[in-house]
Protein backbone atom coordinates (compact mmCIF):
# COMPACT_ATOMS: atom_id res chain seq x y z
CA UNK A 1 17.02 4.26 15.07
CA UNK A 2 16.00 7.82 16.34
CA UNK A 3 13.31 8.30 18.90
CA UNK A 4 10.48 10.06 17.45
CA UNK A 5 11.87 14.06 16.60
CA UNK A 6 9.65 16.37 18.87
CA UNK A 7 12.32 19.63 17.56
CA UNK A 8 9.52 20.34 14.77
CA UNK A 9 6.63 20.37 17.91
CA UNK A 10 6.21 24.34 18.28
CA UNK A 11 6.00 24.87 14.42
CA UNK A 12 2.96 22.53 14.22
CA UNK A 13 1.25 23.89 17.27
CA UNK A 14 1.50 27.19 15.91
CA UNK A 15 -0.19 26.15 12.75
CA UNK A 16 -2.85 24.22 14.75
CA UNK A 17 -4.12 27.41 16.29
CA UNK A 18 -4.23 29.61 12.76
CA UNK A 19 -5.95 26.53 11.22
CA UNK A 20 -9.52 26.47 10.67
CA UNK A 21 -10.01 22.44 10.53
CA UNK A 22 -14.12 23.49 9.65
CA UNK A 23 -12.94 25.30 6.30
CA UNK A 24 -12.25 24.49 2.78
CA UNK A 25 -8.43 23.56 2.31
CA UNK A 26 -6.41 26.12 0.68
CA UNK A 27 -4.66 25.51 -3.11
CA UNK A 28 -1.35 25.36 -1.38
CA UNK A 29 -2.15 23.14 1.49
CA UNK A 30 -0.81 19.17 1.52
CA UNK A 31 -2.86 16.31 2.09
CA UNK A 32 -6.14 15.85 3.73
CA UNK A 33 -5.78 19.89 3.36
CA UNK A 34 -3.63 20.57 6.46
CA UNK A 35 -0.81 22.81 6.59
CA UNK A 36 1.88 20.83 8.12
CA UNK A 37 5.63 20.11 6.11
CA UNK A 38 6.95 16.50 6.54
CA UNK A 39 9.20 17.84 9.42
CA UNK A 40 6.62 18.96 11.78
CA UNK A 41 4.48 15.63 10.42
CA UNK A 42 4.23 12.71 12.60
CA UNK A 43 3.46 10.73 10.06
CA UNK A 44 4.91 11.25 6.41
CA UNK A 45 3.33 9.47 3.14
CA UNK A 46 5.74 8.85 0.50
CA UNK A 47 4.41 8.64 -3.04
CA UNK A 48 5.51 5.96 -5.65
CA UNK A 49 3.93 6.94 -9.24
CA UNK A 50 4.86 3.67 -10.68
CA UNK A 51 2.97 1.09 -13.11
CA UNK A 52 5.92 -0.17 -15.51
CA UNK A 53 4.76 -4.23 -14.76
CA UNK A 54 0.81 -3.28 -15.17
CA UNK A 55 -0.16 -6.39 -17.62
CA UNK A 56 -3.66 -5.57 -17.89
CA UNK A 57 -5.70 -2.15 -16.76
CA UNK A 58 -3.31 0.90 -16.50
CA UNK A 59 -3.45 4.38 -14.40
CA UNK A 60 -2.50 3.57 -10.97
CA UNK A 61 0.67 5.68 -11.66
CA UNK A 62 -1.73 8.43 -11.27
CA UNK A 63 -3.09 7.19 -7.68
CA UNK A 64 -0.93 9.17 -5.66
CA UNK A 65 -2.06 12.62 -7.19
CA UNK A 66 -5.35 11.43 -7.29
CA UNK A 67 -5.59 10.55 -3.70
CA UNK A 68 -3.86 13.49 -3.28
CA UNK A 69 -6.54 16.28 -4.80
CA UNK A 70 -9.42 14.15 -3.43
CA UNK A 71 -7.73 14.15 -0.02
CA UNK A 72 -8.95 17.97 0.55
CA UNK A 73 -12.64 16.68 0.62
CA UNK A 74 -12.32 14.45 3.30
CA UNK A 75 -13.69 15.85 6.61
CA UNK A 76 -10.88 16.15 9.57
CA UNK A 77 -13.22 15.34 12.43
CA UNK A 78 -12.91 11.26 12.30
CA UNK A 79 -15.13 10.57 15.02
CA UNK A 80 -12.85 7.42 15.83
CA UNK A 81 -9.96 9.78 16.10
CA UNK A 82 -10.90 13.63 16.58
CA UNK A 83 -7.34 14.66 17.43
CA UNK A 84 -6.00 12.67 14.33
CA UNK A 85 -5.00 16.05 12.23
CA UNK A 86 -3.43 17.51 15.30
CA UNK A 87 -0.24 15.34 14.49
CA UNK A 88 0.51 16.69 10.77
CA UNK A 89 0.07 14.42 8.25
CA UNK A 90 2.08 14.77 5.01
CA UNK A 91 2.74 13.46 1.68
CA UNK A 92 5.65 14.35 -0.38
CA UNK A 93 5.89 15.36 -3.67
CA UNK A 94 4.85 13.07 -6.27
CA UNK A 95 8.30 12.47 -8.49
CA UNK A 96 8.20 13.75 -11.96
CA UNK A 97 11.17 11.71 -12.57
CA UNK A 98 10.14 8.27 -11.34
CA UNK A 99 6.75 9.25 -13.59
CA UNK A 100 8.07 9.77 -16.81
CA UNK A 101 10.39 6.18 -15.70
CA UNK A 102 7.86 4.72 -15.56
CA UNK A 103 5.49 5.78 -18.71
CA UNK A 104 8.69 5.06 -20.83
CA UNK A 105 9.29 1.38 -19.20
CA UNK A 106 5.95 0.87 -19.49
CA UNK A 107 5.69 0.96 -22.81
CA UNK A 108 8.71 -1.94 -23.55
CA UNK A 109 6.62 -3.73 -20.61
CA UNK A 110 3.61 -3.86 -23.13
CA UNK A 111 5.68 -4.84 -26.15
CA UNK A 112 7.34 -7.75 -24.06
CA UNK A 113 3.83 -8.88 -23.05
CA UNK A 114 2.63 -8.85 -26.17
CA UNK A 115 5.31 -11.01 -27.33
CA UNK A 116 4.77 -13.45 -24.85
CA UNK A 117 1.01 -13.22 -25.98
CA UNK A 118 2.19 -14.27 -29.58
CA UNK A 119 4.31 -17.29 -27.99
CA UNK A 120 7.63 -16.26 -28.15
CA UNK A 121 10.61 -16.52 -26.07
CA UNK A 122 11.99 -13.91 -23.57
CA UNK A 123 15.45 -14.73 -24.77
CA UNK A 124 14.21 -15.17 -28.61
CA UNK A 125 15.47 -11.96 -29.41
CA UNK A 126 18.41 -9.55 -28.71
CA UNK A 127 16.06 -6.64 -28.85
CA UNK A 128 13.62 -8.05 -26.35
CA UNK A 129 15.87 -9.68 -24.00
CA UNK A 130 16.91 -6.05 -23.76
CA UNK A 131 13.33 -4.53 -23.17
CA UNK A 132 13.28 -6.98 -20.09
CA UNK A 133 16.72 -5.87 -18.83
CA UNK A 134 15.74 -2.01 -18.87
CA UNK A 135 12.49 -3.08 -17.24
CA UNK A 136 14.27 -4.89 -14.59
CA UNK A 137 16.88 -2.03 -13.68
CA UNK A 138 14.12 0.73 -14.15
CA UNK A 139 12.30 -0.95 -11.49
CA UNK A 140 15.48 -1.78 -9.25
CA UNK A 141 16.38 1.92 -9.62
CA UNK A 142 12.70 2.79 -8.36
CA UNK A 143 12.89 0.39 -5.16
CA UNK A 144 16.51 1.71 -3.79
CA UNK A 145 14.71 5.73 -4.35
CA UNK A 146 11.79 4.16 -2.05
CA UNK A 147 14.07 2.56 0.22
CA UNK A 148 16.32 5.45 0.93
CA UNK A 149 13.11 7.70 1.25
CA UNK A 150 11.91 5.21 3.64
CA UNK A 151 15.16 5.18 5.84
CA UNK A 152 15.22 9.07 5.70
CA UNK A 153 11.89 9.44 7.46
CA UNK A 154 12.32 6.31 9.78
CA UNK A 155 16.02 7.80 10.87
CA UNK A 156 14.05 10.77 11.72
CA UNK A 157 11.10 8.78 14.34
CA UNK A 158 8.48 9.32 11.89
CA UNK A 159 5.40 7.09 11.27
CA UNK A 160 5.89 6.22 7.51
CA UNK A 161 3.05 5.38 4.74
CA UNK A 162 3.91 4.84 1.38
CA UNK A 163 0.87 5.62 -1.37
CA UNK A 164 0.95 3.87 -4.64
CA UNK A 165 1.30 2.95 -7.66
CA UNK A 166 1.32 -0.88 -8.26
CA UNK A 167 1.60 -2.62 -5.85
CA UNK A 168 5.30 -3.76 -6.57
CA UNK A 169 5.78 0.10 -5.06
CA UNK A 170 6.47 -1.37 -1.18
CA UNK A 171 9.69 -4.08 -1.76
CA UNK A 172 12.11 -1.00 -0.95
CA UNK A 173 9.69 0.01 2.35
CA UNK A 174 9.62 -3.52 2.98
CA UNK A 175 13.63 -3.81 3.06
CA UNK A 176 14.11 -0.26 4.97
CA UNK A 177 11.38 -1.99 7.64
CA UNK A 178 14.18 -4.66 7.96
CA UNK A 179 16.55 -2.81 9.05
CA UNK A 180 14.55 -1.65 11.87
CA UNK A 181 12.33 -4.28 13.18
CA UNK A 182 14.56 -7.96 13.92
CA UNK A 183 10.78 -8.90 12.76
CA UNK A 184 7.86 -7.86 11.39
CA UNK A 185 4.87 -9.63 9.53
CA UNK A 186 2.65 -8.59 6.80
CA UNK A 187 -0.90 -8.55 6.59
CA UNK A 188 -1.91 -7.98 3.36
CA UNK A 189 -5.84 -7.19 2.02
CA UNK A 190 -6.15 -8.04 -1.92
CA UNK A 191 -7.95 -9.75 -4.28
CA UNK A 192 -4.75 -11.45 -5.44
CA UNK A 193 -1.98 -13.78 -3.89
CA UNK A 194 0.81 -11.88 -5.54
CA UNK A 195 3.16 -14.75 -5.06
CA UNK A 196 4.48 -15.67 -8.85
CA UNK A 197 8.13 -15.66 -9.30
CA UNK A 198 8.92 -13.20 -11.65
CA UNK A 199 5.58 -12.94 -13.75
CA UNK A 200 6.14 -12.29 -17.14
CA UNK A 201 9.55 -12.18 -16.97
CA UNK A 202 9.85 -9.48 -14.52
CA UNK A 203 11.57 -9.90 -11.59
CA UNK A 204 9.39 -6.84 -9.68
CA UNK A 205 6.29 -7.42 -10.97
CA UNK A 206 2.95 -6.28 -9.24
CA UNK A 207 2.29 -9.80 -8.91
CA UNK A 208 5.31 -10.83 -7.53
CA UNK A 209 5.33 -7.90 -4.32
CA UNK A 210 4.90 -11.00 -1.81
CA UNK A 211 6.80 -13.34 -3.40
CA UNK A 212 9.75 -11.00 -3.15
CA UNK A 213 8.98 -9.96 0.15
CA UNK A 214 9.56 -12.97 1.45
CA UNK A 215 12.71 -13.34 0.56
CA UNK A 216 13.54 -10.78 3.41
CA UNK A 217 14.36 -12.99 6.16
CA UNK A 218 12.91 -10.46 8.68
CA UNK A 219 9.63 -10.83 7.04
CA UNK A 220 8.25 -13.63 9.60
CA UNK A 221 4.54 -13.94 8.62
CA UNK A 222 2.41 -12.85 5.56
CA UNK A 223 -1.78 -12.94 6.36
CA UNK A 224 -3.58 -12.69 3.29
CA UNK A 225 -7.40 -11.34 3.71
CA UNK A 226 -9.52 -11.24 0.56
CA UNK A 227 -7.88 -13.32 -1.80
CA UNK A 228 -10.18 -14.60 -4.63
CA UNK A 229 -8.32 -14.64 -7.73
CA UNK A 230 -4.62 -16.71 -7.68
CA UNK A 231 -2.96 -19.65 -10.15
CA UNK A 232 -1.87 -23.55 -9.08
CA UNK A 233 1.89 -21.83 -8.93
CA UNK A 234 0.86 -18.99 -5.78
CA UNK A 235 -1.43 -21.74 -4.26
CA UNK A 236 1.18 -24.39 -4.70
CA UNK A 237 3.85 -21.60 -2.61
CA UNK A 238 1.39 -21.47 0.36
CA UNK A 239 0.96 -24.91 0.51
CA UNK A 240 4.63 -25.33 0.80
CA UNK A 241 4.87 -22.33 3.04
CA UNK A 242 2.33 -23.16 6.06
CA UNK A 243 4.15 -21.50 8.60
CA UNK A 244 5.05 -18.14 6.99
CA UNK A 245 1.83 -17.97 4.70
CA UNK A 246 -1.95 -17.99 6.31
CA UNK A 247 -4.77 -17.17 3.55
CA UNK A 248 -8.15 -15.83 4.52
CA UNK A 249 -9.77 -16.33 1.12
CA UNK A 250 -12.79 -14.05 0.38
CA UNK A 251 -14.95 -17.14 -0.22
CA UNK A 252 -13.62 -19.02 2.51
CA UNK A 253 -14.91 -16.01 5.05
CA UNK A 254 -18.03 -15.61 3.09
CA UNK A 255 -18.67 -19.13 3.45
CA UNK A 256 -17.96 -19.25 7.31
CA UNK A 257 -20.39 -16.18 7.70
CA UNK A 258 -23.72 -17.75 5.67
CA UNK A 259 -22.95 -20.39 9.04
CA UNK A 260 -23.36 -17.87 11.95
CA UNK A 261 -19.78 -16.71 11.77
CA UNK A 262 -19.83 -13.42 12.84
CA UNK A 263 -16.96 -10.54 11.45
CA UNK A 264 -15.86 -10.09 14.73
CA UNK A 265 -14.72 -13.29 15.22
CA UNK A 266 -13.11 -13.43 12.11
CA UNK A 267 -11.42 -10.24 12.68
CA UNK A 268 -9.91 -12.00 16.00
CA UNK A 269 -9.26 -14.90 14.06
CA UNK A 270 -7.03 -12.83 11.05
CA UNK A 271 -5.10 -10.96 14.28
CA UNK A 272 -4.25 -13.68 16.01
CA UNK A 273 -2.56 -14.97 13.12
CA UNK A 274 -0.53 -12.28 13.24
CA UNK A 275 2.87 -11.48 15.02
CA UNK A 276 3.56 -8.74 17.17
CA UNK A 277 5.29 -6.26 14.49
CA UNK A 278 2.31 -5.34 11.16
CA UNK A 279 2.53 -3.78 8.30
CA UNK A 280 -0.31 -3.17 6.79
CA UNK A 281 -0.14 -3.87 2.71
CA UNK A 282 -3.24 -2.81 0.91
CA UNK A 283 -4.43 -3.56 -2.57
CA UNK A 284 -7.24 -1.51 -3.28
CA UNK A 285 -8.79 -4.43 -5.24
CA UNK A 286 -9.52 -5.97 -2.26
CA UNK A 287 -12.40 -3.87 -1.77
CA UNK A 288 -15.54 -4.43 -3.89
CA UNK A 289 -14.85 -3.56 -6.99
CA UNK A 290 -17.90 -0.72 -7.13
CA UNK A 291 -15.46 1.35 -4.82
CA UNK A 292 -12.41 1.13 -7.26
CA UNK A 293 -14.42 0.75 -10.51
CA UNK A 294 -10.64 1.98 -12.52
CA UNK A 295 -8.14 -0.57 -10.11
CA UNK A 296 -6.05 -2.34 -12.84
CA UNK A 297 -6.93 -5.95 -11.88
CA UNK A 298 -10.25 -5.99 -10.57
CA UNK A 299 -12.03 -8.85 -8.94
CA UNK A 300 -15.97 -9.87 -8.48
CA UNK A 301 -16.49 -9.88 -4.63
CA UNK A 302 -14.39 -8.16 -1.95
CA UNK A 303 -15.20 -6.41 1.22
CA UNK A 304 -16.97 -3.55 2.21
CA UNK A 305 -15.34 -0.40 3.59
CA UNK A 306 -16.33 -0.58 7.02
CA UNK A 307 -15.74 -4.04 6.83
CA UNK A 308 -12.02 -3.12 6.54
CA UNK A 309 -12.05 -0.36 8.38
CA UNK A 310 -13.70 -2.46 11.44
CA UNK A 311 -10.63 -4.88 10.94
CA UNK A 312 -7.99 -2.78 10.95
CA UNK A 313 -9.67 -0.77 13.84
CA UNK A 314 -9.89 -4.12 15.37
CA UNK A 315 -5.81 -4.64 14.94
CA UNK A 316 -4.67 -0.97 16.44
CA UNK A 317 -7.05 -2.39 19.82
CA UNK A 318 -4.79 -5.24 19.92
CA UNK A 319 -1.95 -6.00 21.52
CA UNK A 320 -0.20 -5.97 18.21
CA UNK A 321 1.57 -2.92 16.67
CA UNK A 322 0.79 -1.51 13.17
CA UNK A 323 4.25 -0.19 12.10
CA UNK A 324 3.65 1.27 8.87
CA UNK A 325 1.24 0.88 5.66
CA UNK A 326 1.06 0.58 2.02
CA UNK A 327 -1.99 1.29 0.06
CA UNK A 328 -1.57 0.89 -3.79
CA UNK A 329 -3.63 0.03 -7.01
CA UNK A 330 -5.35 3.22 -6.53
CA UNK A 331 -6.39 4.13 -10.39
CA UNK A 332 -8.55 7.38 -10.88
CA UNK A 333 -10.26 6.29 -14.54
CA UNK A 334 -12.50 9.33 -15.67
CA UNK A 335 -14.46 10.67 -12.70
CA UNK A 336 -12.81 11.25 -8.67
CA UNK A 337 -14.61 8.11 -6.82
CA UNK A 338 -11.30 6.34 -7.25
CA UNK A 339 -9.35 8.64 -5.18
CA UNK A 340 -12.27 9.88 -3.01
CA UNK A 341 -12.29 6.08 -1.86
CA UNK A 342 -8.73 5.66 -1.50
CA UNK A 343 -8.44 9.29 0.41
CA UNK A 344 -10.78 8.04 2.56
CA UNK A 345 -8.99 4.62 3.26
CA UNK A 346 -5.51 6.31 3.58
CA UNK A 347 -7.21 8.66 6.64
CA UNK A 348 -8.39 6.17 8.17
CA UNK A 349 -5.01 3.69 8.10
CA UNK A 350 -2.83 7.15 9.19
CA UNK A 351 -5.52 6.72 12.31
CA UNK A 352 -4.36 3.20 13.14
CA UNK A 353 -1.49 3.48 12.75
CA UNK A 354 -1.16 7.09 15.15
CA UNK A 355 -3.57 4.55 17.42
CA UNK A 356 -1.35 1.62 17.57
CA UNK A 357 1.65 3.57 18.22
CA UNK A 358 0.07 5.45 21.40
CA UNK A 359 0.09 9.06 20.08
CA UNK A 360 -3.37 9.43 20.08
């Protein structure tokens, strides 16, 4: 891969100095408000507006846009990283195409759901055998656009984030992070396992993101932080899987804390389990669910923001190295509080991650 592409350096500077970081952002600025392109970006977001697996709440296809628009009321003076806006942060455009792919897959995604609902077979029918086909390819079709994205902006030395969508969104990240790192483990904060083979009948399903992604033989070690809500089928995987599976279950912490355990030490506890290469994979849900009252799947319990902000904090200290992020699930509802809390978030792991790769 290419070292990190400084060409793009005197463009950004340039903007730095006509850029009033204290003022409202502008209608035509990118995320977070700031005037940088992807090129003169160290670190570039890509977008996935994707939901066609949803099985239960819907309109995290929407997160990225959402985040988006409530990105330009977050404050650029992080007082954990002050310089953090100095390195151009972008997102690119949300797809219209991979949108409307979605919506329309979506909707056989429903109707094969339903059937299975009414107790039929995925194979009873010609018709429906062929809903779950179109699914299938629609969502193979959406993971080679996010890994050839991906591979664009790594070629290129650029920190990468990808914003959600479901969180089947990463498996193409994951993939283009494989041809990069020899290894590289996950840790992953959610209120669900995501380990089902092919729930529902789809092979990419939202519930299946870990499942698949550890089928990539690169993928060394998935830490799971949060998890409160899983069937006998997941739990039965990371029984089977000691070595390359390590749960933190919300009630397990919870339970270790009403005993003197403090956070800190747990935070230690969830990085040492680590190896040296992270990405980060977030789930919005596994936050409380009064900060993501519209996520799709939502959970009673989960953490506090600074709770996961003090983790992840904890992690770019370390001696291990955030490589990239996810953060999906994202789903705006009615009101902004949605995306205000998962703008928020997404500053916040674009600051680890600039802080664990020694740029700032």
């Amino acid at each position: 891969m290419k070292k990190r592409n400084t060409s793009a350096k005197p463009a950004r500077l340039a903007k730095i100095k006509s850029f009033d970081q204290n003022g409202p952002a502008l209608g035509e600025a990118n995320v977070f408000g700031l005037p940088f392109n992807s090129e003169e970006s160290e670190i570039v977001l890509i977008p996935v507006p994707w939901e066609a697996t949803v099985s239960y709440g819907g309109g995290t296809a929407q997160g990225p846009e959402a985040i988006l628009e409530a990105s330009a009321q977050v404050d650029l003076y992080h007082p954990e990283f002050p310089e953090l806006w100095k390195l151009g942060i972008s997102m690119e455009p949300v797809s219209r195409r991979l949108l409307k792919s979605s919506k329309a897959l979506k909707k056989e995604a429903v109707k094969i759901i339903e059937a299975l609902s009414n107790g039929q077979e995925l194979n009873s029918t010609p018709q429906l055998a062929s809903k779950l086909k179109a699914v299938n390819s629609g969502s193979e079709e959406m993971i080679r656009e996010v890994y050839a994205q991906t591979m664009h902006w790594l070629k290129k030395g650029k920190l990468v984030g990808l914003v959600g969508g479901d969180h089947s969104t990463p498996l193409g990240f994951f993939r283009a992070l494989a041809e990069k790192y020899p290894t590289y483990g996950i840790l992953q904060i959610d209120a669900h396992m995501d380990l089902r083979k092919a729930y529902e009948g789809f092979t990419y399903s939202h519930a299946s993101i870990m499942y698949n992604a550890l089928q990539i033989k690169q993928v060394t070690r998935l830490v799971q932080v949060g998890i409160r809500d899983f069937c006998e089928e997941e739990n039965a995987y990371v029984r089977n899987h000691p070595k390359r599976v390590q749960v933190f279950s919300f009630a397990g912490l919870a339970a270790q804390r009403y005993e003197g355990a403090s956070w800190k030490q747990q935070c230690d506890a969830i990085i040492e389990a680590l190896p040296g290469n992270v990405h980060i994979s977030f789930d919005i849900d596994g936050l409380d669910p009064k900060l993501c009252p519209n996520t799709g799947t939502p959970v009673p319990g989960g953490f506090e923001f600074q709770e996961i902000t003090y983790l992840l904090s904890a992690l770019a200290k370390s001696k291990k190295k955030i490589i990239s992020f996810d953060l999906n699930e994202v789903s705006p509802g009615k009101g902004d509080w949605d995306g205000n809390v998962g703008a928020r978030m997404l500053f916040h792991l674009c600051g680890v991650l600039a802080k664990s790769n020694g740029i700032l």
